[in-house]
Protein backbone atom coordinates (compact mmCIF):
# COMPACT_ATOMS: atom_id res chain seq x y z
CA UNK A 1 -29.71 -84.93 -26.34
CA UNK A 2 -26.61 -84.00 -25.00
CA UNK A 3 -24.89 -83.36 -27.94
CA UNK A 4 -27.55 -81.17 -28.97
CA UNK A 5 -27.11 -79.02 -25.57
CA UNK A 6 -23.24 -78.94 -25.95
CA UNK A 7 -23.91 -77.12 -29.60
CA UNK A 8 -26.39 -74.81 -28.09
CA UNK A 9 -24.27 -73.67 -24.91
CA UNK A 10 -21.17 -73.51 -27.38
CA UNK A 11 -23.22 -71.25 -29.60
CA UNK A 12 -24.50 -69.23 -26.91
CA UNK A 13 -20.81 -68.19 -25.26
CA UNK A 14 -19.49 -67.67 -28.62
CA UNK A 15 -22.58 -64.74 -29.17
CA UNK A 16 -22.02 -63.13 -25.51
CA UNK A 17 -18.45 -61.90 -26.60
CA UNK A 18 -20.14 -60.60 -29.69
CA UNK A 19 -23.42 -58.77 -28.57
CA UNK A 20 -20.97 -56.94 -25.41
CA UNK A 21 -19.02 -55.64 -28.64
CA UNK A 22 -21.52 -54.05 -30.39
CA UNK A 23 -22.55 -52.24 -27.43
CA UNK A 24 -19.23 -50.88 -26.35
CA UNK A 25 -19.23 -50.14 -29.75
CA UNK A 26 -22.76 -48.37 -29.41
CA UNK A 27 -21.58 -46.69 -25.86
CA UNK A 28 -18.40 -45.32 -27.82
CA UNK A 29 -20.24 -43.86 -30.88
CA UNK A 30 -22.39 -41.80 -29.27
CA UNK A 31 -20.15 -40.53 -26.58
CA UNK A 32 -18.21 -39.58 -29.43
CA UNK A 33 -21.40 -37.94 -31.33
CA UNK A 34 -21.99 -36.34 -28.02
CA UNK A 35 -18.80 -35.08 -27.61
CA UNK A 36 -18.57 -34.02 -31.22
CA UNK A 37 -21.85 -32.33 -30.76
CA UNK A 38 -20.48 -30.38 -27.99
CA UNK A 39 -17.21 -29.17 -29.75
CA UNK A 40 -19.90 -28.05 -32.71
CA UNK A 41 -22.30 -25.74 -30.32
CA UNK A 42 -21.14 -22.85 -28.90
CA UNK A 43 -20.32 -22.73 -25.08
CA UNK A 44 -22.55 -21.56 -22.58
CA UNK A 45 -21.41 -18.93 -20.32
CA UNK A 46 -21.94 -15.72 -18.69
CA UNK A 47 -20.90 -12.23 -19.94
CA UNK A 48 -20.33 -9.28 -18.07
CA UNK A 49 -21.39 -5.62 -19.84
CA UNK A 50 -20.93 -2.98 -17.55
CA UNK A 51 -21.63 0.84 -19.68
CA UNK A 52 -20.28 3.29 -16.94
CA UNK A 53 -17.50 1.70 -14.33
CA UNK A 54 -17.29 5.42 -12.94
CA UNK A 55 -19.82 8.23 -11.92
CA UNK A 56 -18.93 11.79 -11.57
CA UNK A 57 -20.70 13.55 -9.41
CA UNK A 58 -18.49 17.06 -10.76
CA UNK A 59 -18.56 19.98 -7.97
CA UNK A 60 -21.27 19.89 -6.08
CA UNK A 61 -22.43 21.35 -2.54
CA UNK A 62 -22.34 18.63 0.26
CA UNK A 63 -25.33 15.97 0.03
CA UNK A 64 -26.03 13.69 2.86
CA UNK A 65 -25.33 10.47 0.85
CA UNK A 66 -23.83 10.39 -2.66
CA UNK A 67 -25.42 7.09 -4.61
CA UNK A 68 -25.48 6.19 -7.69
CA UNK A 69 -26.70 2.33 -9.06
CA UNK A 70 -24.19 1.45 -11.44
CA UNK A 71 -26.27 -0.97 -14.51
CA UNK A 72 -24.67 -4.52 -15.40
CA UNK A 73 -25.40 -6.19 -18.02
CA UNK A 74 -25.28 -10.42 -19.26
CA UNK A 75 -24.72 -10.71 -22.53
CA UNK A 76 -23.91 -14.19 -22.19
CA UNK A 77 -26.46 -17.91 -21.98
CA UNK A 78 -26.00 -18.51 -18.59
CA UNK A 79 -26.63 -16.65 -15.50
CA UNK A 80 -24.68 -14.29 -14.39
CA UNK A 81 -23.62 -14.67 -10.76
CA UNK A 82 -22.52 -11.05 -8.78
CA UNK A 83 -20.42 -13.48 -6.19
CA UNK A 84 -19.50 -10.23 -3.58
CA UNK A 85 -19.09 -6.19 -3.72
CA UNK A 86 -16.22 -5.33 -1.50
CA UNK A 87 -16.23 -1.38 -1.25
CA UNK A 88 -12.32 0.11 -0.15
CA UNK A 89 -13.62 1.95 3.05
CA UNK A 90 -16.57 1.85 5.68
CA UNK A 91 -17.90 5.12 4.50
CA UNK A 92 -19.09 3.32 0.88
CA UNK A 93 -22.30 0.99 1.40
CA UNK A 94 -23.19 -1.71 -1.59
CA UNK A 95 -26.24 -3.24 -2.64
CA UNK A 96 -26.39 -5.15 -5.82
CA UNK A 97 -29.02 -7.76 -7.52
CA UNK A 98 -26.98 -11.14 -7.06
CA UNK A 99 -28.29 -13.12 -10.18
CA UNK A 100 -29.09 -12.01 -13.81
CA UNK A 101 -30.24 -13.88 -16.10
CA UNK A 102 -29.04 -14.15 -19.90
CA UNK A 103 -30.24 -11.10 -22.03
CA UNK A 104 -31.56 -9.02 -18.58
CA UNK A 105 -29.59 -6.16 -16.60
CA UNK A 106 -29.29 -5.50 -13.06
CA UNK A 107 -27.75 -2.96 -10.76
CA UNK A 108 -25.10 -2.52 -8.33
CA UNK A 109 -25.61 0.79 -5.88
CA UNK A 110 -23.24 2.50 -4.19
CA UNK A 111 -24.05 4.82 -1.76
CA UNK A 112 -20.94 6.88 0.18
CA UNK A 113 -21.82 8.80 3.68
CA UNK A 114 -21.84 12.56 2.94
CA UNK A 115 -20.71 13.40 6.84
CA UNK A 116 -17.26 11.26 6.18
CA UNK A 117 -16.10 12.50 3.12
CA UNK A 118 -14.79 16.22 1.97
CA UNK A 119 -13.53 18.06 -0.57
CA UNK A 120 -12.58 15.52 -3.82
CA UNK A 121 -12.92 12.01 -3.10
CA UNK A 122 -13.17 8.98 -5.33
CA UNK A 123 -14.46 6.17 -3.46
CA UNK A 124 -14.22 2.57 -5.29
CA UNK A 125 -16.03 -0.74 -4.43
CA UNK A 126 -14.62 -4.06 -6.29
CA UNK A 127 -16.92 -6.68 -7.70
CA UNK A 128 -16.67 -10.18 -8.11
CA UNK A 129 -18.33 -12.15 -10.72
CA UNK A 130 -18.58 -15.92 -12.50
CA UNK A 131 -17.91 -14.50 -15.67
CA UNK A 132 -14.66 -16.66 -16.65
CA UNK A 133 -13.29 -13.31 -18.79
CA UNK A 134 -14.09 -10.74 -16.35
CA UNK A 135 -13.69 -11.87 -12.82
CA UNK A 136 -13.26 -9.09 -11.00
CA UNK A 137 -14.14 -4.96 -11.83
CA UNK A 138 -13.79 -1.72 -10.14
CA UNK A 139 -16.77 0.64 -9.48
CA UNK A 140 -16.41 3.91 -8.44
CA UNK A 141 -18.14 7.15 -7.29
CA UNK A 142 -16.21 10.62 -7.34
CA UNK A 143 -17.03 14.38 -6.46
CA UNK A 144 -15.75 17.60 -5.75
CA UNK A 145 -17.63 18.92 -2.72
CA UNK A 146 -17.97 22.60 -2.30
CA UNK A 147 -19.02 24.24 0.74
CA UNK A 148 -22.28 26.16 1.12
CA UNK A 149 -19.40 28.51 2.90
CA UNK A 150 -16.31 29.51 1.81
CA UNK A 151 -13.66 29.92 4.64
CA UNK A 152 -10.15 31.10 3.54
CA UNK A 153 -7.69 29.81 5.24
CA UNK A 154 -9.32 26.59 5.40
CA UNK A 155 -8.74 24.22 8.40
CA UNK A 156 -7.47 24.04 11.84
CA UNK A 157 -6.55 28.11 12.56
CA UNK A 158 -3.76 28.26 15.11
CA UNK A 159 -2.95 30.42 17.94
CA UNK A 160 0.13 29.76 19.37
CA UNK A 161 3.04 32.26 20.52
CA UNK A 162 4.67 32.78 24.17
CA UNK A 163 4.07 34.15 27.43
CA UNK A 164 2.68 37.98 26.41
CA UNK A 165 2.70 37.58 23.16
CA UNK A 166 -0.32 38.36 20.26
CA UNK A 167 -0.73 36.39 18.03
CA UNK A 168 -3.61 37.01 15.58
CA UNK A 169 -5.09 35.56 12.73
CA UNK A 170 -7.81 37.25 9.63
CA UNK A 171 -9.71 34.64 7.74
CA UNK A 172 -12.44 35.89 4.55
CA UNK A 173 -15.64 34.33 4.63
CA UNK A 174 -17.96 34.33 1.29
CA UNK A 175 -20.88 32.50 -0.22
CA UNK A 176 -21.02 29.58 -3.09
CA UNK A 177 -24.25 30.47 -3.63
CA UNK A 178 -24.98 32.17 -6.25
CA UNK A 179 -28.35 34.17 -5.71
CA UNK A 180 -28.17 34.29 -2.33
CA UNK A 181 -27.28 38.10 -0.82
CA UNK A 182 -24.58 36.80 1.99
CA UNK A 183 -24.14 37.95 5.17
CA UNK A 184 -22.30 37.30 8.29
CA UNK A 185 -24.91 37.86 11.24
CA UNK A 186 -22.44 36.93 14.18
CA UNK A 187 -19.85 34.87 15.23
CA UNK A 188 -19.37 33.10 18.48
CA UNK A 189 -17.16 30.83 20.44
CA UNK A 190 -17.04 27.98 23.10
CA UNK A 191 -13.26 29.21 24.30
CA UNK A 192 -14.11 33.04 25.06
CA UNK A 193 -11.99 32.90 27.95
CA UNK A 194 -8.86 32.10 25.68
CA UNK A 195 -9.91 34.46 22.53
CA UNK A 196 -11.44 37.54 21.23
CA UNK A 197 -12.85 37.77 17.46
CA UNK A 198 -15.04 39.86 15.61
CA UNK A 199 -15.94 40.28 12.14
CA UNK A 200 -16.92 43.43 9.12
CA UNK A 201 -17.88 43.24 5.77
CA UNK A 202 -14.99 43.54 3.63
CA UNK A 203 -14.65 45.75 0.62
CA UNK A 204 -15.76 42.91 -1.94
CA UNK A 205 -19.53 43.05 -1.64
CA UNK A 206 -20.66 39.19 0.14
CA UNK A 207 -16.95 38.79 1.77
CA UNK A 208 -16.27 39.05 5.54
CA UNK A 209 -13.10 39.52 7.45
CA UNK A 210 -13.03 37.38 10.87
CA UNK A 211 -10.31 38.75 13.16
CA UNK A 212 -9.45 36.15 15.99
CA UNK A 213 -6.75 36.91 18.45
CA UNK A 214 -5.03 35.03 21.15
CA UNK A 215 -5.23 36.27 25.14
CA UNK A 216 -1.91 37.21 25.84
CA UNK A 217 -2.16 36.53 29.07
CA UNK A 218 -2.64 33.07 28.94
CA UNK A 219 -0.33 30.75 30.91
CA UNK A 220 1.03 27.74 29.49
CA UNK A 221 -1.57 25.61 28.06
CA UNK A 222 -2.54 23.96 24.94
CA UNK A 223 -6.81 23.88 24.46
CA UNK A 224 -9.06 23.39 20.87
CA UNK A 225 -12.21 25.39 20.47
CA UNK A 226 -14.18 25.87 18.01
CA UNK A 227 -15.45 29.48 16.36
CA UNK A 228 -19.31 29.38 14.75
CA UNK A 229 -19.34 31.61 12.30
CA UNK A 230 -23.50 32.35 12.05
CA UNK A 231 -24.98 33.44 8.26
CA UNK A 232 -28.17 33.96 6.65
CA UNK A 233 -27.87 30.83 4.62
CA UNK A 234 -30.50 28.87 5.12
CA UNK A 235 -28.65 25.20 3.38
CA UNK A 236 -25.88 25.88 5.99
CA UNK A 237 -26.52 28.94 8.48
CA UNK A 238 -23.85 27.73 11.16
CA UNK A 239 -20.03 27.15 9.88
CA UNK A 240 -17.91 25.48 12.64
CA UNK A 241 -14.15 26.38 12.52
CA UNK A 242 -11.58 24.55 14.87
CA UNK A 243 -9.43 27.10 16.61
CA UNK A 244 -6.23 25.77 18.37
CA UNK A 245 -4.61 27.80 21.23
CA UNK A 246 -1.32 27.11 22.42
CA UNK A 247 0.60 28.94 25.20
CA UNK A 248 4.65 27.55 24.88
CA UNK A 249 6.86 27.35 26.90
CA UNK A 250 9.60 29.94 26.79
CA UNK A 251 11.68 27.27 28.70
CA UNK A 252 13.01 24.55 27.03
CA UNK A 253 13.72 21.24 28.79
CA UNK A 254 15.57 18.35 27.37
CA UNK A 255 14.59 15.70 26.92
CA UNK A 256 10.94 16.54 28.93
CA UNK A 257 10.58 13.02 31.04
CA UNK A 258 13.83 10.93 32.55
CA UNK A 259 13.22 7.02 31.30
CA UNK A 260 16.53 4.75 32.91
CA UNK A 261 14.70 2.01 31.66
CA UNK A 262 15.94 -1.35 32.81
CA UNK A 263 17.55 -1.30 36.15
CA UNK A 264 19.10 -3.80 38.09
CA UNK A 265 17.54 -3.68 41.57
CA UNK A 266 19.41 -4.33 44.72
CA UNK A 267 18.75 -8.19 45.71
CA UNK A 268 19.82 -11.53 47.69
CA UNK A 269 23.05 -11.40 44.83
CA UNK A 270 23.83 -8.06 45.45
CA UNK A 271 23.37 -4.50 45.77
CA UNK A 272 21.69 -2.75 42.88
CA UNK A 273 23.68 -0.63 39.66
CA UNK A 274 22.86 3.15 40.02
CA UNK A 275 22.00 5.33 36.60
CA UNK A 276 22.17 8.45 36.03
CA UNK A 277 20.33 10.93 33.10
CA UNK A 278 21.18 15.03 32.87
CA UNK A 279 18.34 17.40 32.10
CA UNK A 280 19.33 20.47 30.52
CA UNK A 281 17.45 23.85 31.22
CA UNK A 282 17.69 26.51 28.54
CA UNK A 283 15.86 29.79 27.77
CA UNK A 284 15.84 31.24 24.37
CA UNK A 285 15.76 34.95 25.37
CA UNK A 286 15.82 36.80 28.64
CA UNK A 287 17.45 35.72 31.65
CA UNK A 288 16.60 32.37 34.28
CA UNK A 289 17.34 31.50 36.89
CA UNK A 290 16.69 28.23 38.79
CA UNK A 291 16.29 28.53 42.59
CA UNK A 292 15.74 24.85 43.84
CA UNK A 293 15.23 21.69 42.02
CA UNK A 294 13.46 18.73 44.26
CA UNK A 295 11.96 15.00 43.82
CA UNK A 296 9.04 13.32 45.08
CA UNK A 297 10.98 10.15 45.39
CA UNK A 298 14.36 9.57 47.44
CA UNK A 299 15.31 7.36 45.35
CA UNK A 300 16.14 9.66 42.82
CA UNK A 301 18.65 12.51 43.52
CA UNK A 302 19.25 15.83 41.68
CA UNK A 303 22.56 18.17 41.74
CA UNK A 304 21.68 21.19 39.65
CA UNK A 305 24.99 23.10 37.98
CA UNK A 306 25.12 26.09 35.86
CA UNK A 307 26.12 25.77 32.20
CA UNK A 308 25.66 29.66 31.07
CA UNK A 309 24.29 32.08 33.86
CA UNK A 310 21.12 33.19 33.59
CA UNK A 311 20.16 30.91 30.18
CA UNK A 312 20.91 27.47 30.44
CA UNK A 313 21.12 24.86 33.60
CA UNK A 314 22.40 21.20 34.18
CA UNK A 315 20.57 18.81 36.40
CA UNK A 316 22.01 15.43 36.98
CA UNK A 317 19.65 13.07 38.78
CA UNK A 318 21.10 10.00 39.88
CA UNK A 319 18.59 6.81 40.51
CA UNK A 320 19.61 4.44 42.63
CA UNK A 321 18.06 1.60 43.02
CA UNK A 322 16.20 -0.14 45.87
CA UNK A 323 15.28 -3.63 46.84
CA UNK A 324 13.57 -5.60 44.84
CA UNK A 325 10.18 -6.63 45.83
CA UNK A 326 8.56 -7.61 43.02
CA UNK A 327 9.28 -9.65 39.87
CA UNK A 328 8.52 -6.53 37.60
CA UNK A 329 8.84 -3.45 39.91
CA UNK A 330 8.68 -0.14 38.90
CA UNK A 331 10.12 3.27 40.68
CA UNK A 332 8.40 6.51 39.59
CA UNK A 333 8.37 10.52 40.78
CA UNK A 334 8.67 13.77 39.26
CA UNK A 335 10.97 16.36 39.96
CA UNK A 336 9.97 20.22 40.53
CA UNK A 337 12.12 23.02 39.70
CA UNK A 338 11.59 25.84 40.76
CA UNK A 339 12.22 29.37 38.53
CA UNK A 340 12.39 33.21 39.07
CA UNK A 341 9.71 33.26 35.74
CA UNK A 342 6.19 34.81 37.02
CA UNK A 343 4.58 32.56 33.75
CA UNK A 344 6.49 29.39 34.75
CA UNK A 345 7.38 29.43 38.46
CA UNK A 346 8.29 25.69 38.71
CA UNK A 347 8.66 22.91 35.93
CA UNK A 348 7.85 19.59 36.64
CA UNK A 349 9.77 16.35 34.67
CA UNK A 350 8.47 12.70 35.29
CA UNK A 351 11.23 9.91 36.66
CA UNK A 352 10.48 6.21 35.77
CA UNK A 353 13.00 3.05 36.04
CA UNK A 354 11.99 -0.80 36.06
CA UNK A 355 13.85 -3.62 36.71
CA UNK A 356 14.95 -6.25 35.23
């Protein structure tokens, strides 16, 4: 009985060994079958097909919004993933169908603000996608925008000139549109008190001229404005134009504010360490002179000298410093000088010093 048992438990642990054996060697075939069955099928992935990456809007009159839904494509077996579309500026808005599936088409839109873009722009958004060959593409949306109105020059018109002097500037106004009988039916202005205009047709039939001219009697000043130039086009009747009017000086100072910076202040160590900056005074043409020069603080002290009568001055303004009070103190004023000019009968220069 025992002997039998012994055979039977010998037999058995010499079959264990075997049967694990056959089915690593089971486990092993097919994972290579499997993995020869992969190598043998084609891979599964996503393609990207995009027909138009750009769209051309050409010349065209201004539109509020300028859109255009761009189609993509998967040519691939696996779903296409649109991960993000990052447009270059916050005037371009996106919206875009996130997943396509293999053999369908989606869209990506684009839509730029008409009110923040002008003349030609090309505005470009870039996409991200799971395609492994084309991560990454560029859409974009360009136009030449054309004005209902044509206003030559174009941009900011400036008025600037001296004390007395006229300055005046012409600027043609005309139509884009092509069947419409233009005409100018007035022109106004929200700076009347610093400008006259008017306008007349010109001798091209649907051209204006728009004559604007500065007040010579303006002191010094610098102001914007605008001019509305009113038509009898009904897409854009009222044409804004921004009108700059400058009065300068005839008086030249240099440099225009006195900065000493970092000063030492007087202290427990010590007494402070006086500085000292030179303004110079200088007129281009005609004669100047300076009759008094003061400060507003005592701390600062001018001595005025003549470089070349009646044209150019000297002020030396000497800042010295009082006790500190504070870790980071300041001293400020401005000086006045005074002139003979009836446009500019005093100047005034700022004064600043810290210490240290």
């Amino acid at each position: 009985m025992k002997t039998r048992c012994f055979l039977g438990a010998l037999v058995l642990a010499l079959m264990i060994p075997m049967v694990a054996g056959a089915q690593a060697d089971r486990v092993a075939a097919e994972a290579g079958a499997e993995e020869a069955a992969k190598k043998a099928a084609p891979g599964t992935k996503p393609v990207l097909e995009v027909p138009r990456m750009n769209y051309d809007f050409g010349q065209t009159f201004m539109l509020p919004k300028y859109e255009y839904a761009f189609t993509i494509r998967n040519r691939g077996n696996a779903d296409l993933i649109v991960e993000d579309v990052k447009p270059g500026c916050g005037c371009t808005l996106a919206k875009y169908d996130r997943v396509i599936a293999p053999g369908k088409e989606g869209k990506i839109e684009l839509s730029v603000d008409g009110a923040k873009v002008h003349g030609e722009f090309s505005k470009a958004a870039e996409v991200k996608t799971n395609d492994p060959d084309h991560p990454q593409i560029s859409l974009s949306i360009s136009a030449k925008i054309i004005p209902y109105v044509n206003v030559v020059p174009e941009g900011t018109v400036y008025l600037h000139g001296r004390p007395g002097e006229t300055i005046e500037k012409e600027l043609t106004i005309s139509s884009n549109e092509k069947d419409l009988d233009f005409k100018v039916l007035s022109v106004a202005s929200n700076i009347d008190d610093k400008i006259k205009y008017s306008f007349a047709p010109d001798s091209k039939k649907g051209e204006y001229t728009v004559k604007i001219t500065k007040d010579p009697a303006l002191p010094i000043m610098s102001i914007y404005g605008n001019l509305i130039i009113h038509t009898n086009s009904t897409k854009m009747p009222d044409t804004n134009i921004q009108v700059h009017v400058m009065t300068k000086s005839s008086i030249l100072l240099a440099p225009n504010v006195l900065n000493y910076g970092e000063v030492k202040f007087a202290d427990k160590q010590g007494p402070g360490t006086p500085s000292t900056k030179v303004l110079t005074i200088t007129r281009a043409a005609g004669k100047l002179k300076i009759t008094n020069v003061t400060t507003s603080n005592p701390n600062f002290k001018a001595v005025l000298e003549t470089v070349t009568p009646d044209q150019q001055y000297r002020v030396k303004v000497t800042f010295t410093p009082p006790e500190r009070r504070t870790t980071r103190q300041t001293e400020s004023g401005e000086m006045t000088i005074s002139t003979n000019d009836p446009q500019e009968p005093t100047l005034k220069v700022q004064l600043v010093a810290r210490s240290l």
